[in-house]
PDB file of N, CA and C in Angstrom:
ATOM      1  N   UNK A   1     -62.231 -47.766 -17.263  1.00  0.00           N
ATOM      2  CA  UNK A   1     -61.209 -46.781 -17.532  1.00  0.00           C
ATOM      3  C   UNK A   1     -61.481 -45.540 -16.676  1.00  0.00           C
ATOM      4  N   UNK A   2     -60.550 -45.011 -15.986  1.00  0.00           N
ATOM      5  CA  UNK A   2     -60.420 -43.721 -15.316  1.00  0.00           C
ATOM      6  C   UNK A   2     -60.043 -42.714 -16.132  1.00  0.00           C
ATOM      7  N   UNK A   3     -61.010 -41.546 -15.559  1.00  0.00           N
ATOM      8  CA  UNK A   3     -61.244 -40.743 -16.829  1.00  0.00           C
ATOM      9  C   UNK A   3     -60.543 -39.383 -16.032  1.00  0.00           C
ATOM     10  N   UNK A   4     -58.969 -38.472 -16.758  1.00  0.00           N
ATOM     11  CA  UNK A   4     -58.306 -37.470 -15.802  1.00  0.00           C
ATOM     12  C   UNK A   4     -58.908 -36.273 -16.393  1.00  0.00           C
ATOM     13  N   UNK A   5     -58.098 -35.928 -15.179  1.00  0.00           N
ATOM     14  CA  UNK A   5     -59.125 -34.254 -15.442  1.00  0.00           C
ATOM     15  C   UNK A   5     -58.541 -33.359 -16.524  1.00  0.00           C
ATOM     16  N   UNK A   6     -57.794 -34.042 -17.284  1.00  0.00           N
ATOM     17  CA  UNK A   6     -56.970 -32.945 -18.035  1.00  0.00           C
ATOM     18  C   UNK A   6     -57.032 -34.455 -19.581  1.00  0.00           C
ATOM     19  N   UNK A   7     -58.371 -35.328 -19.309  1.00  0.00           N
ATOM     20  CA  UNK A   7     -58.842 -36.138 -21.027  1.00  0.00           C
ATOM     21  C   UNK A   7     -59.121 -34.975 -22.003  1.00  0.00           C
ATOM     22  N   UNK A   8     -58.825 -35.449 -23.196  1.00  0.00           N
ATOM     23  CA  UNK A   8     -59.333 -34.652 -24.077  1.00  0.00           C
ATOM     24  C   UNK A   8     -60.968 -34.479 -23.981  1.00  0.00           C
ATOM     25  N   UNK A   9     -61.689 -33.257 -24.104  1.00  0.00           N
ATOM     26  CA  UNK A   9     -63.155 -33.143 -24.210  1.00  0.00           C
ATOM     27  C   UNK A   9     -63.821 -32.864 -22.670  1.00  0.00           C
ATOM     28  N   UNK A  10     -62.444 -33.146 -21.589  1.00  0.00           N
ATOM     29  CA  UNK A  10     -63.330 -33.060 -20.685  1.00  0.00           C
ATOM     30  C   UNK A  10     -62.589 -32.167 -19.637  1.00  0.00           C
ATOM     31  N   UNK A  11     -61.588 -31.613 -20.129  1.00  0.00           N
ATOM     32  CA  UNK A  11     -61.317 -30.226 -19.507  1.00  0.00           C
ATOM     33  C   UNK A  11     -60.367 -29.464 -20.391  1.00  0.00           C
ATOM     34  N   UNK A  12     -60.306 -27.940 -20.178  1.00  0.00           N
ATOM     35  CA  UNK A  12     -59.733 -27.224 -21.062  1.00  0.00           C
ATOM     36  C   UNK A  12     -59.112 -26.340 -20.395  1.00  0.00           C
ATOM     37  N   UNK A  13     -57.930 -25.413 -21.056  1.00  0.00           N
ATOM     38  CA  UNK A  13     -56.735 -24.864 -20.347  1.00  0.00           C
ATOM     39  C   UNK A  13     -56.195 -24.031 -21.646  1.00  0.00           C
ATOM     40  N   UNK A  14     -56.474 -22.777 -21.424  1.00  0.00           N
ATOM     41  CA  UNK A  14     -56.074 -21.823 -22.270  1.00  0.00           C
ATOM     42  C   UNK A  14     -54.210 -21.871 -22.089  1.00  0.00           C
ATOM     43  N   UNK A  15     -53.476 -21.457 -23.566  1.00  0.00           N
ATOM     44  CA  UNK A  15     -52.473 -21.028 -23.522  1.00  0.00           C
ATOM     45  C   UNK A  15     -51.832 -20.242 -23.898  1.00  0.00           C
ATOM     46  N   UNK A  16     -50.621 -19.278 -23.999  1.00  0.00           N
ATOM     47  CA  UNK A  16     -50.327 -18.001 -24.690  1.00  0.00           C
ATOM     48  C   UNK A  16     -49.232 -18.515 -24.819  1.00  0.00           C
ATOM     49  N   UNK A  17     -48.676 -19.831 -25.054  1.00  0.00           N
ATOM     50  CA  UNK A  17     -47.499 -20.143 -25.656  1.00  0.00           C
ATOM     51  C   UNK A  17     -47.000 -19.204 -27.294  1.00  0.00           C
ATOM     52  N   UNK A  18     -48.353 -19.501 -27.896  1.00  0.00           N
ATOM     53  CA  UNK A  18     -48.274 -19.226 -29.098  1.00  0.00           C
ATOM     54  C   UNK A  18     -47.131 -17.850 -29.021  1.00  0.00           C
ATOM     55  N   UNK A  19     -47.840 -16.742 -28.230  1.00  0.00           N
ATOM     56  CA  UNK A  19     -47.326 -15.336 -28.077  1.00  0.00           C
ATOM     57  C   UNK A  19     -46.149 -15.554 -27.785  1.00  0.00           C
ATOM     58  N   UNK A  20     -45.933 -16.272 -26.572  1.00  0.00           N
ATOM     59  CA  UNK A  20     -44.117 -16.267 -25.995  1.00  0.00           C
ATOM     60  C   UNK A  20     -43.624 -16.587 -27.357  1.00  0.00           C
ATOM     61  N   UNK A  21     -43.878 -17.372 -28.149  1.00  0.00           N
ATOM     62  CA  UNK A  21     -42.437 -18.114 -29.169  1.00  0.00           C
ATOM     63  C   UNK A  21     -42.649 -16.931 -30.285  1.00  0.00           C
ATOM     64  N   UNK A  22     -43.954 -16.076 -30.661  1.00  0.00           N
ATOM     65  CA  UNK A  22     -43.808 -14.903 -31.567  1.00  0.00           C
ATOM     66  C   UNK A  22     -42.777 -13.681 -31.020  1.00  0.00           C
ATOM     67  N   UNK A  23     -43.098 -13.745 -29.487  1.00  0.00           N
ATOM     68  CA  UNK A  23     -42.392 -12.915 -28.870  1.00  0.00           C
ATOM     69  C   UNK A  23     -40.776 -12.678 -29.165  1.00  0.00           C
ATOM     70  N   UNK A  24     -40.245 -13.627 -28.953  1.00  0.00           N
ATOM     71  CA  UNK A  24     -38.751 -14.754 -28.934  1.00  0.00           C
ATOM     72  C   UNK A  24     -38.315 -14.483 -30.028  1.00  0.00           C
ATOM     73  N   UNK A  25     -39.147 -15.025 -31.570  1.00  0.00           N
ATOM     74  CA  UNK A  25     -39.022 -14.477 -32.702  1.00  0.00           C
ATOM     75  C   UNK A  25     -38.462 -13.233 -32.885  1.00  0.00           C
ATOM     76  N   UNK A  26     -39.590 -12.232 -32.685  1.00  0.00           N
ATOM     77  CA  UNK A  26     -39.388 -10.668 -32.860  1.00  0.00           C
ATOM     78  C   UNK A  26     -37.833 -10.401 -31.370  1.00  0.00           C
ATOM     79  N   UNK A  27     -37.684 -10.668 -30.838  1.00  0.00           N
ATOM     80  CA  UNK A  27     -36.634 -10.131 -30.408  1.00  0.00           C
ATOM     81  C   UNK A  27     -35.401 -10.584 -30.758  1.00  0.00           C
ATOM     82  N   UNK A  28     -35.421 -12.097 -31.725  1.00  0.00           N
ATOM     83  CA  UNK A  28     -33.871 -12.487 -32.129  1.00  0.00           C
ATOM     84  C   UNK A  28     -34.076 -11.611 -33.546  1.00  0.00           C
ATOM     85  N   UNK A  29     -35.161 -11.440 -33.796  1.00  0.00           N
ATOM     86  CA  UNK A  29     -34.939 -10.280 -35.892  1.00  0.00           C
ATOM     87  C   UNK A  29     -34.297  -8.782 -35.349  1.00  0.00           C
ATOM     88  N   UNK A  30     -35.279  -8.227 -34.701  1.00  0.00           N
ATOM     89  CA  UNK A  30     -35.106  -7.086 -34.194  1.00  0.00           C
ATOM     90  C   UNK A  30     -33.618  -6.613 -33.434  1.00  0.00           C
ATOM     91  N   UNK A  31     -33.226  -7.810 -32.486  1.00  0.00           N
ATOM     92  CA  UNK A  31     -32.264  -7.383 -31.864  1.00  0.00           C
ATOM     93  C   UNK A  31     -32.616  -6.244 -30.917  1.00  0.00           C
ATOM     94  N   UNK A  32     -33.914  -6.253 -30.181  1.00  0.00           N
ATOM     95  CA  UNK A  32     -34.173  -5.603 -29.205  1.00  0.00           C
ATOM     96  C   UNK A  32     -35.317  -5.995 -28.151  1.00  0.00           C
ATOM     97  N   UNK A  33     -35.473  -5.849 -26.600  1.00  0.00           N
ATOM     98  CA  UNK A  33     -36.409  -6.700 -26.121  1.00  0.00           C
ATOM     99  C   UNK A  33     -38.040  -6.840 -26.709  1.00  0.00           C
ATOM    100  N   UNK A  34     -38.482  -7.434 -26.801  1.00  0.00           N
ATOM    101  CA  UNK A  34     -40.238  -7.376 -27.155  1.00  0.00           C
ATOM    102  C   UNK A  34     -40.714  -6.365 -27.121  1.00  0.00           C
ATOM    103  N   UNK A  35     -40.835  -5.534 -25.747  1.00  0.00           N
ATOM    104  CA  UNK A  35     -41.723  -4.429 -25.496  1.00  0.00           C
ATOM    105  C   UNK A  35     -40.979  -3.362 -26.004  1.00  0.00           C
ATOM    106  N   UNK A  36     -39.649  -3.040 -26.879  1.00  0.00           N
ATOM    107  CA  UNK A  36     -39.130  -1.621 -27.359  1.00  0.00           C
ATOM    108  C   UNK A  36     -39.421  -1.986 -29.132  1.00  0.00           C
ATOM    109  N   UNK A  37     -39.332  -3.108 -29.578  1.00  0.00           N
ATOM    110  CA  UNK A  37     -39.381  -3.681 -30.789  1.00  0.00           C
ATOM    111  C   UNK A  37     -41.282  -3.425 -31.324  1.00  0.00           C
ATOM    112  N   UNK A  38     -42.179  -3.958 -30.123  1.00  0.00           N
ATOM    113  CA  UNK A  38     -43.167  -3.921 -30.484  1.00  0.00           C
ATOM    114  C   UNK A  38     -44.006  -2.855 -30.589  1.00  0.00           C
ATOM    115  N   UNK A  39     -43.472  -1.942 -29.494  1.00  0.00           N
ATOM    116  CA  UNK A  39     -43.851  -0.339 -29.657  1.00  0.00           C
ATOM    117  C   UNK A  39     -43.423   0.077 -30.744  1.00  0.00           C
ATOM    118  N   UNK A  40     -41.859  -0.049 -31.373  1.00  0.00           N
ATOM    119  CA  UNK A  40     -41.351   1.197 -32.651  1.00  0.00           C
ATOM    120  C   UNK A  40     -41.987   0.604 -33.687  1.00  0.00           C
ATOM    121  N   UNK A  41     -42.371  -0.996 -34.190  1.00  0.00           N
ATOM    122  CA  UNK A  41     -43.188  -1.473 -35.220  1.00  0.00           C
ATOM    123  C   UNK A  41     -44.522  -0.932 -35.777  1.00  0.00           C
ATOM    124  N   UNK A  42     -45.120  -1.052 -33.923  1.00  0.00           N
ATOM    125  CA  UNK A  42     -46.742  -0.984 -34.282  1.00  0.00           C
ATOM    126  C   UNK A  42     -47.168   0.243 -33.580  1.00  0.00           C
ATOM    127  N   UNK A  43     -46.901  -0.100 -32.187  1.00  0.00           N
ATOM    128  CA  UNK A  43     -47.850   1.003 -31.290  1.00  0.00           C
ATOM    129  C   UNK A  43     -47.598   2.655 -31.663  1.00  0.00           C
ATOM    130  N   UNK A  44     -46.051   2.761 -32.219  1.00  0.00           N
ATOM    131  CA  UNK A  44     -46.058   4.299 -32.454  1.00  0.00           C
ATOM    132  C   UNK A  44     -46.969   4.277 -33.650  1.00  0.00           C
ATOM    133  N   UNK A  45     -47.320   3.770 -34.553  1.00  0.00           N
ATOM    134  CA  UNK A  45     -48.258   4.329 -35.388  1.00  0.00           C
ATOM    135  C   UNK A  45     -49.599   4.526 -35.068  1.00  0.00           C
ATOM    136  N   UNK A  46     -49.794   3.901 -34.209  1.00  0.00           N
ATOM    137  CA  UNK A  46     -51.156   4.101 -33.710  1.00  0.00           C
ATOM    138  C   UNK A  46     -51.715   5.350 -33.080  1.00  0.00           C
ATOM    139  N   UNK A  47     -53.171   5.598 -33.145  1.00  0.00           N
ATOM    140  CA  UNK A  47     -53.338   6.871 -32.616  1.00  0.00           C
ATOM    141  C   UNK A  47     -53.265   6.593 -30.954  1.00  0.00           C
ATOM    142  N   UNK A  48     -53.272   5.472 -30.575  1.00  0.00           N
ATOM    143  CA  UNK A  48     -53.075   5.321 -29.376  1.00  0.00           C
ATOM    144  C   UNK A  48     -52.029   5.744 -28.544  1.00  0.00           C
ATOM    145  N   UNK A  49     -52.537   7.084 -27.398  1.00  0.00           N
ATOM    146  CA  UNK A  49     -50.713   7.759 -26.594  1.00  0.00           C
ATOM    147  C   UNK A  49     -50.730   6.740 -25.327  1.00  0.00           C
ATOM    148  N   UNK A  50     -51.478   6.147 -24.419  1.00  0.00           N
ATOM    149  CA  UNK A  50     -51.243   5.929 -23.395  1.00  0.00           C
ATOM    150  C   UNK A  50     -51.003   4.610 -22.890  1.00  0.00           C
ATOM    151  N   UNK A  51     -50.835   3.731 -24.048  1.00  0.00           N
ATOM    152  CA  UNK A  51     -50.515   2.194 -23.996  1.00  0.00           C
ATOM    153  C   UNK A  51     -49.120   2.367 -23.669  1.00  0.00           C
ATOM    154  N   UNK A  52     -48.704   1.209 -22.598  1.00  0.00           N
ATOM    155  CA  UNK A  52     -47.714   0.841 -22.791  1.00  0.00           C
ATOM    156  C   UNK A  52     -47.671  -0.511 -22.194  1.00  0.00           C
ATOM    157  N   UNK A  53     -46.293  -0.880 -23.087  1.00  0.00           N
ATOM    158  CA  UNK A  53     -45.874  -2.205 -23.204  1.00  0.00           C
ATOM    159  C   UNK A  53     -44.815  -2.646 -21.929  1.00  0.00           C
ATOM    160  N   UNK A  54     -44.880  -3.211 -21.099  1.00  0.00           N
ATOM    161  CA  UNK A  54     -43.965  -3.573 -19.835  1.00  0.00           C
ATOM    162  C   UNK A  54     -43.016  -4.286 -20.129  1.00  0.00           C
ATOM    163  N   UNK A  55     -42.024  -3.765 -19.848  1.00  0.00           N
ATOM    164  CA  UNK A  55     -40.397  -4.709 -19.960  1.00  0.00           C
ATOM    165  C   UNK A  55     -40.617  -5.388 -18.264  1.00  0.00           C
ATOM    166  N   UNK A  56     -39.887  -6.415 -18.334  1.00  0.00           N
ATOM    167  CA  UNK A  56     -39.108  -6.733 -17.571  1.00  0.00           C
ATOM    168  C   UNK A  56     -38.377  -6.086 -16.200  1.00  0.00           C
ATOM    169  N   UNK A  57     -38.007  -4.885 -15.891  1.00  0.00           N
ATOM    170  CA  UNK A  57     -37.801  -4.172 -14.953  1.00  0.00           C
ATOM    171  C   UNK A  57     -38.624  -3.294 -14.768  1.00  0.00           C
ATOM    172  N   UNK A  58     -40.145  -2.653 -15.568  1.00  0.00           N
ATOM    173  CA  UNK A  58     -40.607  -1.535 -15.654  1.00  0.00           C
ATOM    174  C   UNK A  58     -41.830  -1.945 -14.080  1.00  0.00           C
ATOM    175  N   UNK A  59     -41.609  -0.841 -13.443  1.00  0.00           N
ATOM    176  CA  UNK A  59     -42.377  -0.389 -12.097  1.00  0.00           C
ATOM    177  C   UNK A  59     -44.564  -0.752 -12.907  1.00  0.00           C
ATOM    178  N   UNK A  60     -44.974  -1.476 -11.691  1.00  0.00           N
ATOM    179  CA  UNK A  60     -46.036  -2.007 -11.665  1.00  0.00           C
ATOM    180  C   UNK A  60     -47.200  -0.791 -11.537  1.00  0.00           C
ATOM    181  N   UNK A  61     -46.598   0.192 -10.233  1.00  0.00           N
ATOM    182  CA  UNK A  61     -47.004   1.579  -9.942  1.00  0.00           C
ATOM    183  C   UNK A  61     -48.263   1.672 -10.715  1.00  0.00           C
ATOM    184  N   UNK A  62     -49.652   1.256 -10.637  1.00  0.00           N
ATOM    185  CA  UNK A  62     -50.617   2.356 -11.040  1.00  0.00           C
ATOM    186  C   UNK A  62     -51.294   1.248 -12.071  1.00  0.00           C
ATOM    187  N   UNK A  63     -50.926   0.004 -12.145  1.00  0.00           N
ATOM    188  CA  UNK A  63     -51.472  -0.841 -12.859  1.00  0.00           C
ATOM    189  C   UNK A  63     -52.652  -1.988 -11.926  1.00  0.00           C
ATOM    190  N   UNK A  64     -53.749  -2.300 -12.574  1.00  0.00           N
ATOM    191  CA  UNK A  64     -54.268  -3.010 -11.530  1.00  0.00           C
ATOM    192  C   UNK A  64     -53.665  -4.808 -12.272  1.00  0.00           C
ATOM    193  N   UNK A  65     -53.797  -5.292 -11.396  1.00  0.00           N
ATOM    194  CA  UNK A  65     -52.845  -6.663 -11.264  1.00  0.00           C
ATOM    195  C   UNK A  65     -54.259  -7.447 -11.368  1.00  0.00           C
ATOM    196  N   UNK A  66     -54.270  -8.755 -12.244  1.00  0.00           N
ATOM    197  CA  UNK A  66     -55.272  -9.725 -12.550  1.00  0.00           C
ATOM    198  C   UNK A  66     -55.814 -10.662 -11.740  1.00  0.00           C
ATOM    199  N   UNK A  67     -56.798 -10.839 -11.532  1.00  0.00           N
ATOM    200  CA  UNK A  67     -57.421 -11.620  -9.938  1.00  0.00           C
ATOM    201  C   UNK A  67     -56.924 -12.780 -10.405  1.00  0.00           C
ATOM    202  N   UNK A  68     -56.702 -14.079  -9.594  1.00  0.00           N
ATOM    203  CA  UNK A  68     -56.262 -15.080  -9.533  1.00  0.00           C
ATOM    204  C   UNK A  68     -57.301 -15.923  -8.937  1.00  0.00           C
ATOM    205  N   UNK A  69     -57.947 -17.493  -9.142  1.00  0.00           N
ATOM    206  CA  UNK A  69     -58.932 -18.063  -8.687  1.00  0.00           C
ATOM    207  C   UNK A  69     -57.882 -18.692  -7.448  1.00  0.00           C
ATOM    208  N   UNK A  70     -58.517 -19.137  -6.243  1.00  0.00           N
ATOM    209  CA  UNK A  70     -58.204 -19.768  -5.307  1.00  0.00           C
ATOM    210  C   UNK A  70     -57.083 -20.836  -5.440  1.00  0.00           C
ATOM    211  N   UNK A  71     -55.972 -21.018  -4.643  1.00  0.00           N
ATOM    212  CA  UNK A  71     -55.096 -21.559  -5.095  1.00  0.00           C
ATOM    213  C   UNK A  71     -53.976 -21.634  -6.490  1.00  0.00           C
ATOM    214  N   UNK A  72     -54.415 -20.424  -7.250  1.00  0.00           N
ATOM    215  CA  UNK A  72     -53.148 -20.486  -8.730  1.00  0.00           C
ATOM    216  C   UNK A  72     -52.330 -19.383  -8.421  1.00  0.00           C
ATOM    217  N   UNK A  73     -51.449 -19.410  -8.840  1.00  0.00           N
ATOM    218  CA  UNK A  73     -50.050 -19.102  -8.773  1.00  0.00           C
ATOM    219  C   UNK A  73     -50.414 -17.450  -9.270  1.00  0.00           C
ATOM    220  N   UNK A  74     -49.811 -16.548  -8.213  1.00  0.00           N
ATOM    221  CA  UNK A  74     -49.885 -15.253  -8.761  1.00  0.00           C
ATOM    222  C   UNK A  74     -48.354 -15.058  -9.986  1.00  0.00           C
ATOM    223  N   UNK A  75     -48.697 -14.895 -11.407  1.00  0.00           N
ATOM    224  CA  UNK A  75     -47.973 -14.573 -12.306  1.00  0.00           C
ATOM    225  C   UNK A  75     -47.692 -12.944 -12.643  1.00  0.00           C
ATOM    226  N   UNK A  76     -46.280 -13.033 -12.605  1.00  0.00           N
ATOM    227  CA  UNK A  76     -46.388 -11.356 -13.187  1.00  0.00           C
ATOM    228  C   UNK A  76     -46.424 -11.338 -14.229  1.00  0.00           C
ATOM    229  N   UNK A  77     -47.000 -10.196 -14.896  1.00  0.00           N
ATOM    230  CA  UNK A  77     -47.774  -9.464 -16.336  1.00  0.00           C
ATOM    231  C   UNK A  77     -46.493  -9.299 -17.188  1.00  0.00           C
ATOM    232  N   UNK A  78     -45.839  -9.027 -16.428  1.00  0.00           N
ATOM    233  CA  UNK A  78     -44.476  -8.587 -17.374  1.00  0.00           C
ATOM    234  C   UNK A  78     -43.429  -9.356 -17.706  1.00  0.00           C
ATOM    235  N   UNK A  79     -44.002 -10.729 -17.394  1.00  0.00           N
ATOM    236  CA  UNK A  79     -43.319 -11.756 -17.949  1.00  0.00           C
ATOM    237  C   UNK A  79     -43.295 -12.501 -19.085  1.00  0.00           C
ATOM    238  N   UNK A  80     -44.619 -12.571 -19.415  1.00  0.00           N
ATOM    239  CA  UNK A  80     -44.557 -13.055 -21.097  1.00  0.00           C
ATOM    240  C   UNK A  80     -45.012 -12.221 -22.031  1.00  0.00           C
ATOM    241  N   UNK A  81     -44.136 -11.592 -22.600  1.00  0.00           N
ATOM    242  CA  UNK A  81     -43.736 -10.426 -23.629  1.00  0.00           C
ATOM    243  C   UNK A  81     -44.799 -10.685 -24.288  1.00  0.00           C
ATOM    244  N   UNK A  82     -44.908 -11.533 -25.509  1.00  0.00           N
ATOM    245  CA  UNK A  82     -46.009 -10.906 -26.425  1.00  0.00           C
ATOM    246  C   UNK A  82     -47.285 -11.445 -25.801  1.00  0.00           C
ATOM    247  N   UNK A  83     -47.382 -12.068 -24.910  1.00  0.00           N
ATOM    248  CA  UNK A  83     -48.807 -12.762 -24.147  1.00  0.00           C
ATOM    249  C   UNK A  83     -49.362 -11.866 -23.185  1.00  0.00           C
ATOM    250  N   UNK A  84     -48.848 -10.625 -22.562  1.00  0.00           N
ATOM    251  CA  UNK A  84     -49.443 -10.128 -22.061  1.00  0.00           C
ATOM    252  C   UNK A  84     -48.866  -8.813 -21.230  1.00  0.00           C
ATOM    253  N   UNK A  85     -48.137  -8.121 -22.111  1.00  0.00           N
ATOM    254  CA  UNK A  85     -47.470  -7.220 -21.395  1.00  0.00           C
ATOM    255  C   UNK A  85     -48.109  -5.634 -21.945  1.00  0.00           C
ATOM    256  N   UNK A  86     -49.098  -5.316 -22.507  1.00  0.00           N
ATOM    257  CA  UNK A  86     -49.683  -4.157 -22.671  1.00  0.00           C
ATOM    258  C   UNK A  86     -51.129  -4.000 -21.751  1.00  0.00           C
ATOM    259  N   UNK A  87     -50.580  -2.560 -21.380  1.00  0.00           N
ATOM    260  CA  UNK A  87     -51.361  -1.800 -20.237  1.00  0.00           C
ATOM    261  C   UNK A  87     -51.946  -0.467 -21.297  1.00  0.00           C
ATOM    262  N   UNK A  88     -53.058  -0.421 -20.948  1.00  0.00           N
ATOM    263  CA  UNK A  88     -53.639   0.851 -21.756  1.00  0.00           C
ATOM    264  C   UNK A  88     -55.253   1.585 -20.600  1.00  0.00           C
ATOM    265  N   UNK A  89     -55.732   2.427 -20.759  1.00  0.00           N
ATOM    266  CA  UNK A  89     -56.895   2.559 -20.902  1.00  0.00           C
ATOM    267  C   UNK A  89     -58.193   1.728 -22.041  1.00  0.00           C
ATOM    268  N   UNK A  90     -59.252   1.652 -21.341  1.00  0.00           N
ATOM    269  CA  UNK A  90     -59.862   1.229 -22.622  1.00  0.00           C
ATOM    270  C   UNK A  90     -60.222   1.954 -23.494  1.00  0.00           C
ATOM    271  N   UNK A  91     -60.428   3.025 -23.667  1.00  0.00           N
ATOM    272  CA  UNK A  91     -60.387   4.036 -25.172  1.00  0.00           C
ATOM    273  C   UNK A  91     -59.332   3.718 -25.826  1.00  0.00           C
ATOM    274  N   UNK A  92     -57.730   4.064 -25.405  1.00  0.00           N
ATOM    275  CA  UNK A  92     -56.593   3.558 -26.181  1.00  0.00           C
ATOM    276  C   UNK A  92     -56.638   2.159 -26.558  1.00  0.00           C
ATOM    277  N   UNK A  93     -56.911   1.103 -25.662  1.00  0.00           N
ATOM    278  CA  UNK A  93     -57.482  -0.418 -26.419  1.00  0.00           C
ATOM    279  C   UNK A  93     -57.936  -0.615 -27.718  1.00  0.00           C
ATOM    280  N   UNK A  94     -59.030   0.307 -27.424  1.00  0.00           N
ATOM    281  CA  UNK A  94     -60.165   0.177 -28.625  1.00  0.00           C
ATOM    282  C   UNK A  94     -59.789   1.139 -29.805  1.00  0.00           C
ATOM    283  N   UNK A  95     -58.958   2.440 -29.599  1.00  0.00           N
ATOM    284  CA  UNK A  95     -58.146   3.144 -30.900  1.00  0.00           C
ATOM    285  C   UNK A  95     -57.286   2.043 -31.700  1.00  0.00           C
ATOM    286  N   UNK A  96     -56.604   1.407 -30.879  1.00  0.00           N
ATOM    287  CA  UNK A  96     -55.161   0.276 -30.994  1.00  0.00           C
ATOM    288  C   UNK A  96     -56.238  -0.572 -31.782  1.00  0.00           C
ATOM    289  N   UNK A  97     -56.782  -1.602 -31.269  1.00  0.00           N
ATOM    290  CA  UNK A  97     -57.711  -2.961 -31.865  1.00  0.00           C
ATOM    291  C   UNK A  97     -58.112  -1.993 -33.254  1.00  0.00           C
ATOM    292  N   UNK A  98     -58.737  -0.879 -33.075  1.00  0.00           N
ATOM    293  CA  UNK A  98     -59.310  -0.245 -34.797  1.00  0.00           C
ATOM    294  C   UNK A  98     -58.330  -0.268 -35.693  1.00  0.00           C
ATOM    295  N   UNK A  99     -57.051   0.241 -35.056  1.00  0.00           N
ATOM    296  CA  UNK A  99     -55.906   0.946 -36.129  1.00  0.00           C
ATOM    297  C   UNK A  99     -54.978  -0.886 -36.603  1.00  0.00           C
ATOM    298  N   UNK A 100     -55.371  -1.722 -35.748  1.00  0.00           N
ATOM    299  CA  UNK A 100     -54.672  -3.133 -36.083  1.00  0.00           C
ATOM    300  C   UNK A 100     -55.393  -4.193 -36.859  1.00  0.00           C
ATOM    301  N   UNK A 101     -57.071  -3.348 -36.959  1.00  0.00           N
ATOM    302  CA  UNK A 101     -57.710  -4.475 -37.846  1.00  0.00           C
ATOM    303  C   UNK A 101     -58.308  -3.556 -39.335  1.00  0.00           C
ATOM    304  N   UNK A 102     -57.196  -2.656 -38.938  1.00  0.00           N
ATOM    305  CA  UNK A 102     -57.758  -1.536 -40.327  1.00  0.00           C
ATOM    306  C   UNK A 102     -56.561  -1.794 -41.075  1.00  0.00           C
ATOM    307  N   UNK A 103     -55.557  -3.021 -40.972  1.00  0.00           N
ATOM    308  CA  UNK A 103     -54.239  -2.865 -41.411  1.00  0.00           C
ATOM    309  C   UNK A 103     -53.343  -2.136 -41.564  1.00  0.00           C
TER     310      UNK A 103
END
């Protein structure tokens, strides 16, 4: 038996599906895109000022962009809403992560 590179146990592949379909969710309840819905929910309560959440048209300007290994597909950040569209400092990170696991 030939054994592929993608058998169970013998290679692995992270996914943020989960996020896109929470994402999807919150914008058919809300009735507004991900990143304006997820800020007025959560992030304004937070003591965190300098996070922000990237729509879809919002300018890249001043963000550093995620290294990519040899040969994979450069993805933009601001494409999957709840998987990966917040930009912060790490102090504001770490205010945000306190104020989200303090309920």
């Amino acid at each position: 038996m030939t054994v592929g590179p993608l058998t169970p146990a013998r290679a692995w592949r992270y996914s943020n599906f989960g996020y896109i379909l929470l994402s999807a969710v919150i914008e058919d309840i809300t009735d507004q895109p991900y990143h304006v819905a997820a800020y007025d929910l959560v992030l304004a309560q937070s003591a965190s000022r300098d996070i922000r959440l990237l729509g879809p048209d919002n300018s890249l300007a001043g963000v550093v962009q995620p290294t990519h290994p040899v040969n994979e597909p450069t993805e933009d950040i601001r494409e999957p809403r709840g998987a990966g569209v917040a930009v912060a400092s790490a102090e504001s990170m770490a205010l945000f992560l306190s104020y989200l696991l303090s309920g």
